[in-house]
C-alpha atoms as a PDB file:
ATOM      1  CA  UNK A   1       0.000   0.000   0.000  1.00  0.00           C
ATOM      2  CA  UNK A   2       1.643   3.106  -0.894  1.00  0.00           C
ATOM      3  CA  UNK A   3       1.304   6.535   1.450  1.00  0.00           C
ATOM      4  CA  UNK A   4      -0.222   9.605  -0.049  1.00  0.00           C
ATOM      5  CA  UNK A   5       0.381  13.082   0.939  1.00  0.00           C
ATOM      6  CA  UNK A   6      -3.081  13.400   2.548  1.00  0.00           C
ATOM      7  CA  UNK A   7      -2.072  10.529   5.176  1.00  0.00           C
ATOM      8  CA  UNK A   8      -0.164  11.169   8.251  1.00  0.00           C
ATOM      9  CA  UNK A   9       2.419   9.021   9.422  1.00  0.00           C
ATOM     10  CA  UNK A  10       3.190   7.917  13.337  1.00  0.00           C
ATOM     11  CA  UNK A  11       6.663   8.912  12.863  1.00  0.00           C
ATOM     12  CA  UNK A  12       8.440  12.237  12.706  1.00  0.00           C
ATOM     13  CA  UNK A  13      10.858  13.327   9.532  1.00  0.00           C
ATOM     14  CA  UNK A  14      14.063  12.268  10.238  1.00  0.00           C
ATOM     15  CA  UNK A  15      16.231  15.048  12.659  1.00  0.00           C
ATOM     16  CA  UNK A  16      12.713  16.077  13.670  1.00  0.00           C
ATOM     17  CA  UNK A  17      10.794  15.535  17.238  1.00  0.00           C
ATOM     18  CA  UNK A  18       7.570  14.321  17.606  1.00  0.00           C
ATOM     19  CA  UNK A  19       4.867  16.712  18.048  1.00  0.00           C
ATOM     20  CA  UNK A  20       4.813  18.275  21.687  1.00  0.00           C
ATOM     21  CA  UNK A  21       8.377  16.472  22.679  1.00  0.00           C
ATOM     22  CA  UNK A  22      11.888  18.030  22.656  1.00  0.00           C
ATOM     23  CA  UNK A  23      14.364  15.869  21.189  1.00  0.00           C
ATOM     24  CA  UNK A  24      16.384  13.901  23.360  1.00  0.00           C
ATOM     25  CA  UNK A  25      13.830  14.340  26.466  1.00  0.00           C
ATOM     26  CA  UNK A  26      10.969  11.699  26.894  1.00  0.00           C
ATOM     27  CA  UNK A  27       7.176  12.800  27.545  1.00  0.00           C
ATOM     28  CA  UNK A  28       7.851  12.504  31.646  1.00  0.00           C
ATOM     29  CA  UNK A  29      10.635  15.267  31.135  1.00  0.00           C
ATOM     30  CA  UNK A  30      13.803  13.021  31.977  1.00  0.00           C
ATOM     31  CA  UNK A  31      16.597  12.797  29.491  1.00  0.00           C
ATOM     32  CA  UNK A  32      16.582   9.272  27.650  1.00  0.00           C
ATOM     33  CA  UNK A  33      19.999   8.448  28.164  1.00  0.00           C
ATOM     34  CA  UNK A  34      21.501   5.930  25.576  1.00  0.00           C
ATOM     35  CA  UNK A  35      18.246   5.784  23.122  1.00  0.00           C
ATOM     36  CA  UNK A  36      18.637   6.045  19.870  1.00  0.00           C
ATOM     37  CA  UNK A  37      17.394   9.179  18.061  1.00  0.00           C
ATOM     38  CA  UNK A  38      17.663   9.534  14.086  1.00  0.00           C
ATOM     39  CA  UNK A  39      19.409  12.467  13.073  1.00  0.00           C
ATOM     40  CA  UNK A  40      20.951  13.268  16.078  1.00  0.00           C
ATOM     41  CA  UNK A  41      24.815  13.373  16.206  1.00  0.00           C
ATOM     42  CA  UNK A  42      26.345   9.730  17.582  1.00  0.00           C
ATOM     43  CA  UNK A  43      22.731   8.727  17.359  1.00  0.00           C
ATOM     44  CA  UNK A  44      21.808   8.833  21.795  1.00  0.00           C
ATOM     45  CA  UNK A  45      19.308  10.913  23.047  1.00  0.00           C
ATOM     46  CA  UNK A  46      21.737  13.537  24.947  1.00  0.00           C
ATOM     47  CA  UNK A  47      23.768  15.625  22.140  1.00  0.00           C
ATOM     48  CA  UNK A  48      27.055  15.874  22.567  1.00  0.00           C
ATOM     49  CA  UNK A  49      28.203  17.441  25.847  1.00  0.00           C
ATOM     50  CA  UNK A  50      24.891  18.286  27.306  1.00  0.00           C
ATOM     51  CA  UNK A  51      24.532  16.126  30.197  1.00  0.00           C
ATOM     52  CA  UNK A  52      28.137  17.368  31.635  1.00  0.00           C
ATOM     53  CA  UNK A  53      27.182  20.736  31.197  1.00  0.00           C
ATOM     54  CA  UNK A  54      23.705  19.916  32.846  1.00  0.00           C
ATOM     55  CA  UNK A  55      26.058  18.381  36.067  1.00  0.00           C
ATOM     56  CA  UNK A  56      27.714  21.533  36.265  1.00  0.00           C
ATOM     57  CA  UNK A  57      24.645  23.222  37.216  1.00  0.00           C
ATOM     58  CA  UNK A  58      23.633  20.929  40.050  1.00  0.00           C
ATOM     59  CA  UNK A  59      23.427  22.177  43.505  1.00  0.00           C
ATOM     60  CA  UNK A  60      25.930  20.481  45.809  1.00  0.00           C
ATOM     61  CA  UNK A  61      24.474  18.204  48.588  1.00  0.00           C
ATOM     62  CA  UNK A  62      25.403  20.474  51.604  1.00  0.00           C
ATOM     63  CA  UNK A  63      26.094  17.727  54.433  1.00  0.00           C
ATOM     64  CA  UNK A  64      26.996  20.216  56.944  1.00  0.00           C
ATOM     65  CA  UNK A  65      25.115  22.680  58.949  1.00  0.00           C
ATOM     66  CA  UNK A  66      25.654  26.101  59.262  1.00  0.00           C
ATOM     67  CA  UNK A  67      26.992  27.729  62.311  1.00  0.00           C
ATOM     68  CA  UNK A  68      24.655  28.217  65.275  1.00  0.00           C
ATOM     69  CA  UNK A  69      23.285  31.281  66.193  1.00  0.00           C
ATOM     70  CA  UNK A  70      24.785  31.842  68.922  1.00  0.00           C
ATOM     71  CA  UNK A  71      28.124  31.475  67.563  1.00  0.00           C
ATOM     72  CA  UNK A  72      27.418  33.800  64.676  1.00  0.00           C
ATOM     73  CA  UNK A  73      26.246  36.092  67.149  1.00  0.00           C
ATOM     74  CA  UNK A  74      28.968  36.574  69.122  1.00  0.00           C
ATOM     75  CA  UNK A  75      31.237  37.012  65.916  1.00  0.00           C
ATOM     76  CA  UNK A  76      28.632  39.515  64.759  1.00  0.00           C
ATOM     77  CA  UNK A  77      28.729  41.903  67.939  1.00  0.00           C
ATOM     78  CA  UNK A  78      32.625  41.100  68.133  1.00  0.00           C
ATOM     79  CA  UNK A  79      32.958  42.612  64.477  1.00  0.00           C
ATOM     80  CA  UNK A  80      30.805  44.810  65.196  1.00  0.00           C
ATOM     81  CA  UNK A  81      32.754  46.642  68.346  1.00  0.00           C
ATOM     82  CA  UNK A  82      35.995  46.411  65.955  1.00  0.00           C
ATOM     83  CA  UNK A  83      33.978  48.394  63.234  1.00  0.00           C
ATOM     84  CA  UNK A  84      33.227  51.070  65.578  1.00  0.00           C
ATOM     85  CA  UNK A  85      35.868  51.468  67.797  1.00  0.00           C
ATOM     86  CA  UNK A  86      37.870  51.428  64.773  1.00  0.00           C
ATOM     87  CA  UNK A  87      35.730  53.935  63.051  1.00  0.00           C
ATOM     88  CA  UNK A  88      36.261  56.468  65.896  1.00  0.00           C
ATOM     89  CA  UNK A  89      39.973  55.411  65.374  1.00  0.00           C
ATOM     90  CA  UNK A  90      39.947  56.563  61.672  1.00  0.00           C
ATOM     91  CA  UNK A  91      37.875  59.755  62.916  1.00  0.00           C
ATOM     92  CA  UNK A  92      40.357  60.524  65.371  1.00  0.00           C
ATOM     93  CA  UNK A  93      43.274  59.936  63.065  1.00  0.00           C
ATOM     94  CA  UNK A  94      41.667  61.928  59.990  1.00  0.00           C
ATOM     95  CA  UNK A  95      41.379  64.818  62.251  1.00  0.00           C
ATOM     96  CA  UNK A  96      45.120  64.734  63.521  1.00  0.00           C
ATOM     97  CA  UNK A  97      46.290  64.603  59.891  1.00  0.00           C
ATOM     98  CA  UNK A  98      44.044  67.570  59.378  1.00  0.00           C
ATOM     99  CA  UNK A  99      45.299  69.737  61.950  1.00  0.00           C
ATOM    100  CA  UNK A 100      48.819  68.641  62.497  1.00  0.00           C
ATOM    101  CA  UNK A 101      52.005  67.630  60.470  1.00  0.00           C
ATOM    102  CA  UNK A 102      51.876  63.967  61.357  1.00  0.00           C
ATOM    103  CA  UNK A 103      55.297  61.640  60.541  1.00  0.00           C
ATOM    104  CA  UNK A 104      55.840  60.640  57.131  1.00  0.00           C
ATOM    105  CA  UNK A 105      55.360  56.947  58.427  1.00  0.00           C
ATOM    106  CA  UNK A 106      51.846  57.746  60.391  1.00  0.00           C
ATOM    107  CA  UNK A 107      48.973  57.753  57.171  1.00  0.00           C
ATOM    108  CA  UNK A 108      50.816  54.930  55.490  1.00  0.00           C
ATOM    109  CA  UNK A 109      50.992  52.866  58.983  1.00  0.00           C
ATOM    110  CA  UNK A 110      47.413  53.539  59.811  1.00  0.00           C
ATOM    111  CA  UNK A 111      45.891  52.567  56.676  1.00  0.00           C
ATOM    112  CA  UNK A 112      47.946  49.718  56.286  1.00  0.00           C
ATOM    113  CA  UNK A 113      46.843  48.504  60.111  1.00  0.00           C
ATOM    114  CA  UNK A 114      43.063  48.881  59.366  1.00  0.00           C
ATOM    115  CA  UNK A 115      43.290  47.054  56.079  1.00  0.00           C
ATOM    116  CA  UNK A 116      44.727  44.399  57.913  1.00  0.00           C
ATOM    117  CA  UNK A 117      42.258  44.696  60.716  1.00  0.00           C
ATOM    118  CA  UNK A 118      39.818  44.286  57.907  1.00  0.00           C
ATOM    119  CA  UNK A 119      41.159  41.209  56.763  1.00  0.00           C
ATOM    120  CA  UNK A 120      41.356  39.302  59.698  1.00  0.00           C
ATOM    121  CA  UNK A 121      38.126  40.337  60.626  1.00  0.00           C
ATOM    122  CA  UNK A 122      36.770  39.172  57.337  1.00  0.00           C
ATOM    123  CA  UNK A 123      38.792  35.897  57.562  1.00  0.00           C
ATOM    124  CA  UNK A 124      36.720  35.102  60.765  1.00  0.00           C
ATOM    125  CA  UNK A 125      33.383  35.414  59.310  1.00  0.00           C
ATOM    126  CA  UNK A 126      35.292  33.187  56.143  1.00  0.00           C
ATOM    127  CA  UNK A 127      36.214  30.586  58.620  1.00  0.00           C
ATOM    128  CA  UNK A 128      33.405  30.029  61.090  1.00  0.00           C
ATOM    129  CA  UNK A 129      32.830  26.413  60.803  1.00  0.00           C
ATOM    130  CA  UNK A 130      36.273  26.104  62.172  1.00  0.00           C
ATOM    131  CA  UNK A 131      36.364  25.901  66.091  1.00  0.00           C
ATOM    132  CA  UNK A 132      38.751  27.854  67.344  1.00  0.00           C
ATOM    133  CA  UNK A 133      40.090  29.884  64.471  1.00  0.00           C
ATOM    134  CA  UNK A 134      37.368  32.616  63.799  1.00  0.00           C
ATOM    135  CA  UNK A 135      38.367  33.685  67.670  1.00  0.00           C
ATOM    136  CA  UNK A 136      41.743  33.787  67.294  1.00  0.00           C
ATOM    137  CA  UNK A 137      41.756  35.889  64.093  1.00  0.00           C
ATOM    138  CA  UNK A 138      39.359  38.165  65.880  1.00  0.00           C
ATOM    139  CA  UNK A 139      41.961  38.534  68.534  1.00  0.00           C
ATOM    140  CA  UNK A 140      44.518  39.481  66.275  1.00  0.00           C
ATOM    141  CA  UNK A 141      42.467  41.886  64.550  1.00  0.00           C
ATOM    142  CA  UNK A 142      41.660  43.280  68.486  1.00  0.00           C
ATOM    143  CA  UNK A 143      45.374  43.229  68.671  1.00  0.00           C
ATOM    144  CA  UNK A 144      46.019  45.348  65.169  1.00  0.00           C
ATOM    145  CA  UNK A 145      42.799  47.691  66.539  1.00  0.00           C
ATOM    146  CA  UNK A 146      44.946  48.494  69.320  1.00  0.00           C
ATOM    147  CA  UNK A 147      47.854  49.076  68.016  1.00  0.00           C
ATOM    148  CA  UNK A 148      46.329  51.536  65.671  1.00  0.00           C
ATOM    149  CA  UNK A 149      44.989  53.363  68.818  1.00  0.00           C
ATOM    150  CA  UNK A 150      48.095  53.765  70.898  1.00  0.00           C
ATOM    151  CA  UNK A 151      49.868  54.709  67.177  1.00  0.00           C
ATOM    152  CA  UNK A 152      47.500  57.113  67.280  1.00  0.00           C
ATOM    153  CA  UNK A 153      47.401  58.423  70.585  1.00  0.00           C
ATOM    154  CA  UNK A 154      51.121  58.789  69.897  1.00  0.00           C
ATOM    155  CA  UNK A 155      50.627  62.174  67.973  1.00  0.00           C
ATOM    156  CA  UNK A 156      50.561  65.255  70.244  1.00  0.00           C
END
């Protein structure tokens, strides 16, 4: 029996999806991995490539827990006090620069001391499901905090 144009035939062109599917997906959505399709390059269902680019996008199972409250509370309001005691630091020190003739060494120190302050403050909040660290580089940056005050309460 031969086909005429007028009668429609189960299966797509060749390179061509059925009506209402994608190629290389099945009706439930899922990719079908390993089946044939005509037309396609290398002839399986996922062109070339796609399903390690699809893996990249995957969320990571996250088998830890975040930090408890409590713990990221105390780092807050520890950070916190640094930001503002070293704000009225910077206050302090922009006005002695304005009025006086600091050293040649005193705006270079300073700013290098509160970047640093910065960074180990930052480095705690980086490393908070450690135990111990996050406190001890939130010492230090107490440590570079005062520092930067008696350096400058040294200017007259």
């Amino acid at each position: 029996m031969q086909k005429t144009s007028t009668q429609q035939t189960d299966q797509p062109a060749p390179g061509q999806a059925p009506s209402g599917q994608v190629p290389g997906r099945v009706s439930s959505g899922e990719p079908a991995s390993g089946q044939p399709l005509p037309g396609w390059p290398g002839g399986t269902a996922d062109p070339a490539g796609l399903s390690s680019v699809t893996g990249a996008f995957r969320r990571p199972v996250l088998t830890r827990r975040g930090p408890s409250l409590r713990r990221l509370a105390g780092l807050a309001g520890w950070a916190a006090a640094l930001g503002v005691v070293g704000l009225l630091v910077g206050v302090r020190a922009l006005i002695a620069i304005l009025v006086t003739k600091p050293p040649h060494w005193y705006e270079p120190t300073l700013i290098t001391m509160g970047l640093v302050g910065i960074a180990l403050t930052a480095g705690a909040f980086l490393t908070i499901q450690r135990r111990y660290v996050p406190w001890a580089l939130l010492g230090l940056s107490t440590g570079v905090l005062v520092s930067s005050i008696i350096t400058t309460g040294m200017l007259k």
